[in-house]
Protein backbone atom coordinates (compact mmCIF):
# COMPACT_ATOMS: atom_id res chain seq x y z
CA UNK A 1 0.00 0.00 0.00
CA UNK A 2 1.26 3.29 -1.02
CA UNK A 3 0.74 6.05 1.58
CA UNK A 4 0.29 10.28 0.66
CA UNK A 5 0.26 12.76 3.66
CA UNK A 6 -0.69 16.08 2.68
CA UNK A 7 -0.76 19.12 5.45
CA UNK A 8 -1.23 22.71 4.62
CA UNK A 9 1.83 24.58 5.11
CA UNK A 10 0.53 27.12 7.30
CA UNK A 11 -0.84 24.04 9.94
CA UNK A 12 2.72 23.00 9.60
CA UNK A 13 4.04 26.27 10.52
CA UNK A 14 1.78 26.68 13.75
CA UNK A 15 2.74 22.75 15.06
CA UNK A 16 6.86 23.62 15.07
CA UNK A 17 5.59 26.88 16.56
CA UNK A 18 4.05 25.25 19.33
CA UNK A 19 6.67 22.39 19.38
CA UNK A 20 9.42 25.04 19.86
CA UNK A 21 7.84 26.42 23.38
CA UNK A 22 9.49 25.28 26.40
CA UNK A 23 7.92 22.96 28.90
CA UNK A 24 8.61 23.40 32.36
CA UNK A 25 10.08 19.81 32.82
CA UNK A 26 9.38 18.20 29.67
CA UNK A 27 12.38 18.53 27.11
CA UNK A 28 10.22 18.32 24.22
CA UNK A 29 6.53 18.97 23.01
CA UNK A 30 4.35 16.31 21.47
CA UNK A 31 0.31 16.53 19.84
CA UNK A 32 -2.12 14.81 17.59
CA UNK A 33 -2.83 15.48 14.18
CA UNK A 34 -6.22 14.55 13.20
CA UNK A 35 -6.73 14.02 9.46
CA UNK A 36 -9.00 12.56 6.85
CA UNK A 37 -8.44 9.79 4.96
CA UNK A 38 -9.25 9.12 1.34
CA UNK A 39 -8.90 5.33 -0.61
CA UNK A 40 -7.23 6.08 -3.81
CA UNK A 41 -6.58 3.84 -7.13
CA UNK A 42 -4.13 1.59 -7.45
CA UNK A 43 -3.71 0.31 -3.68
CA UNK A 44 -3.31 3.98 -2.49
CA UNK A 45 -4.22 6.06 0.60
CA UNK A 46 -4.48 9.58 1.41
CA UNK A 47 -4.35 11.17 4.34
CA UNK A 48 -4.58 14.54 4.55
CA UNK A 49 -4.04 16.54 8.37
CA UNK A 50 -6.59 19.61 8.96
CA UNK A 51 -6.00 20.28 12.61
CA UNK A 52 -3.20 20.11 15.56
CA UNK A 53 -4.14 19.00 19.50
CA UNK A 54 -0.94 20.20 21.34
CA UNK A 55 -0.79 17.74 24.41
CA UNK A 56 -1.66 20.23 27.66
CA UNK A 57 1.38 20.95 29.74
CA UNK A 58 -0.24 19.44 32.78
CA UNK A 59 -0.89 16.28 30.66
CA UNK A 60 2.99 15.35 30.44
CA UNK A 61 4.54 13.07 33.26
CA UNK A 62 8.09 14.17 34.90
CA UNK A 63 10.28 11.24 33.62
CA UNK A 64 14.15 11.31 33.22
CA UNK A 65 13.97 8.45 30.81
CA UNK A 66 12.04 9.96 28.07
CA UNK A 67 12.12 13.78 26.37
CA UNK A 68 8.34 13.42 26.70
CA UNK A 69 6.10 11.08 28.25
CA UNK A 70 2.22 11.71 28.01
CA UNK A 71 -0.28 10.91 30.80
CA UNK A 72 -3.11 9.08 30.07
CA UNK A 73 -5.29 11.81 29.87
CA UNK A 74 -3.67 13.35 26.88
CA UNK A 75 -4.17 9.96 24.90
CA UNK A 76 -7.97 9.93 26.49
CA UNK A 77 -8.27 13.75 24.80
CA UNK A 78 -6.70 12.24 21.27
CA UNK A 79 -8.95 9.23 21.61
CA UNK A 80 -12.22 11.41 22.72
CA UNK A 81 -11.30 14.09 19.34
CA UNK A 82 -11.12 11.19 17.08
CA UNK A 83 -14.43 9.64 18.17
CA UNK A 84 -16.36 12.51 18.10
CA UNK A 85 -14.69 14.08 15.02
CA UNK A 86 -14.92 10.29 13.20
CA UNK A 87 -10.60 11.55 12.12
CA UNK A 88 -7.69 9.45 12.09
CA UNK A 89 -5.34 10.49 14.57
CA UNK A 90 -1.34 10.72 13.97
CA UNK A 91 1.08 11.40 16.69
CA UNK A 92 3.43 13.64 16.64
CA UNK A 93 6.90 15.02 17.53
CA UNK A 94 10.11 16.93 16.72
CA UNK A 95 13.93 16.07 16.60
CA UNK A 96 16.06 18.86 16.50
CA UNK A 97 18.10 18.58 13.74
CA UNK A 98 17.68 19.57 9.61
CA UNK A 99 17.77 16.53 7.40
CA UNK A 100 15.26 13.31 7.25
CA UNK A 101 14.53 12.68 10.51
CA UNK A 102 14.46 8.27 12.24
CA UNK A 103 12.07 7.48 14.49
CA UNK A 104 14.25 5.96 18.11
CA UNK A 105 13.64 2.43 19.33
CA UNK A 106 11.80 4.55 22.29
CA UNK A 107 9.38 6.11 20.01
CA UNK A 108 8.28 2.97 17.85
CA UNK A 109 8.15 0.83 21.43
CA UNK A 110 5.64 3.39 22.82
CA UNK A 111 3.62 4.09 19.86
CA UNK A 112 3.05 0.45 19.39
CA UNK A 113 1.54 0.51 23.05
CA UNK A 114 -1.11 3.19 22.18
CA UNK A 115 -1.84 3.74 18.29
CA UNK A 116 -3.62 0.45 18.39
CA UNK A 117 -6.01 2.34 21.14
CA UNK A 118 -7.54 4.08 18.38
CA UNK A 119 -8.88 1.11 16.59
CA UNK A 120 -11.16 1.12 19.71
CA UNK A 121 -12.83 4.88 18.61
CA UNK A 122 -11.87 4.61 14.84
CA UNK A 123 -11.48 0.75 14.04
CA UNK A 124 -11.89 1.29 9.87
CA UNK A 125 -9.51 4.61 10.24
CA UNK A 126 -5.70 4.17 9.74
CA UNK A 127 -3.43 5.61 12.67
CA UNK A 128 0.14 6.56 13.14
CA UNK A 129 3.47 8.61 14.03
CA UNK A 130 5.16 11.73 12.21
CA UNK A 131 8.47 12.73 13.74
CA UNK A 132 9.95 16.43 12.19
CA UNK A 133 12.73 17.71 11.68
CA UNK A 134 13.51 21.31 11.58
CA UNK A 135 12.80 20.73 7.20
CA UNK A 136 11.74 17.25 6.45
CA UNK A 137 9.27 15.15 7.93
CA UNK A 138 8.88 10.66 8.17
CA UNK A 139 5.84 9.03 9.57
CA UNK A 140 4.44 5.31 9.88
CA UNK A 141 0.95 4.19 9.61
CA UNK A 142 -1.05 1.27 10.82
CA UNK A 143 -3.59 0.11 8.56
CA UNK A 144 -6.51 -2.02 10.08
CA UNK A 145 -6.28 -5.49 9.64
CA UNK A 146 -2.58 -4.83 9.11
CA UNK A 147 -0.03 -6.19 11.25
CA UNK A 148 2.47 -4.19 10.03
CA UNK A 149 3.38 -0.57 10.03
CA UNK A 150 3.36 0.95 6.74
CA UNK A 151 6.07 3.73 6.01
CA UNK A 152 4.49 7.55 4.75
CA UNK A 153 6.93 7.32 1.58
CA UNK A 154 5.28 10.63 0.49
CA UNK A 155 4.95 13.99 2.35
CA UNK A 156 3.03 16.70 0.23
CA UNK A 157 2.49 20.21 1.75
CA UNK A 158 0.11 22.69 0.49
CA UNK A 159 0.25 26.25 0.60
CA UNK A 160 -2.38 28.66 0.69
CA UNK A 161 -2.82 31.47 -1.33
CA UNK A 162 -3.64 34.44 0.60
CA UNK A 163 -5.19 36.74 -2.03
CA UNK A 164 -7.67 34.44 -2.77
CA UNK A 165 -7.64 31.92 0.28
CA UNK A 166 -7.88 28.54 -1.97
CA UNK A 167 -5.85 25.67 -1.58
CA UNK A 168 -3.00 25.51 -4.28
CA UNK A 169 -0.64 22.27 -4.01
């Protein structure tokens, strides 16, 4: 299965804005993108992100073993959007370097704990992980029914005009 994320430059923008504010303990920030998700020809899927839930600062736990650690309630809140909103949820997070950016055996251990959580609220949507870097982007997705994760080999972002406010790719 071939796998197209597409996020409008300007959400982009506003996610490494609020991924660059300090935490009091936490050494990094981490959110939820929800998206939609469209079945394309030819084995395809799209995914396209339209909004950003920052995790709330009192929804981090104090841990020297990880840069960030979310609470349960912050996966609760992701879990909650995603049902109501009927959205695929992607988690995500920064490393602070330019250049394509790996995912640590820390990050794929814990996702693996709690995307398949989201199956519970969205079992038909596909969920995953984006990790940035300060100019290039890699995610993973499970599929349902998928054991496997399936790499994002394509990152698309979209700018928005601003004399006319429609989407241009």
């Amino acid at each position: 299965m071939k796998i197209e994320f597409r996020l409008a430059q300007n959400l982009l923008d506003s996610i490494h804005k609020q991924l660059s504010l300090p935490h009091l303990f936490a050494a990094e920030r981490v959110g939820f993108i929800s998206c939609g998700v469209s079945e394309l020809q030819n084995n395809s899927l799209l995914i396209l992100g339209e909004s950003y839930l920052p995790v709330a600062d009192d929804d981090y736990i104090n841990s020297p073993h990880y840069g960030a650690l979310m609470g349960s309630p912050a996966i609760r809140k992701a879990l909650q959007y995603s049902y109501k909103n009927h959205k695929a949820m992607f988690h995500v997070h920064r490393h602070e370097h330019k250049g394509t950016p790996h995912f640590s055996s820390i990050d794929l251990r814990e996702s693996e704990k709690f995307i398949p959580d989201f199956w519970k609220v969205q079992p038909k949507m596909p969920h995953g992980i984006i990790v940035l870097s300060h100019d290039s982007m890699s995610g993973l997705c499970w599929y349902p029914n998928n054991n496997q994760t399936i790499p994002i080999k394509k990152f698309t972002l979209i700018k928005q005009s601003k004399s006319n406010a429609r989407w241009i790719a």
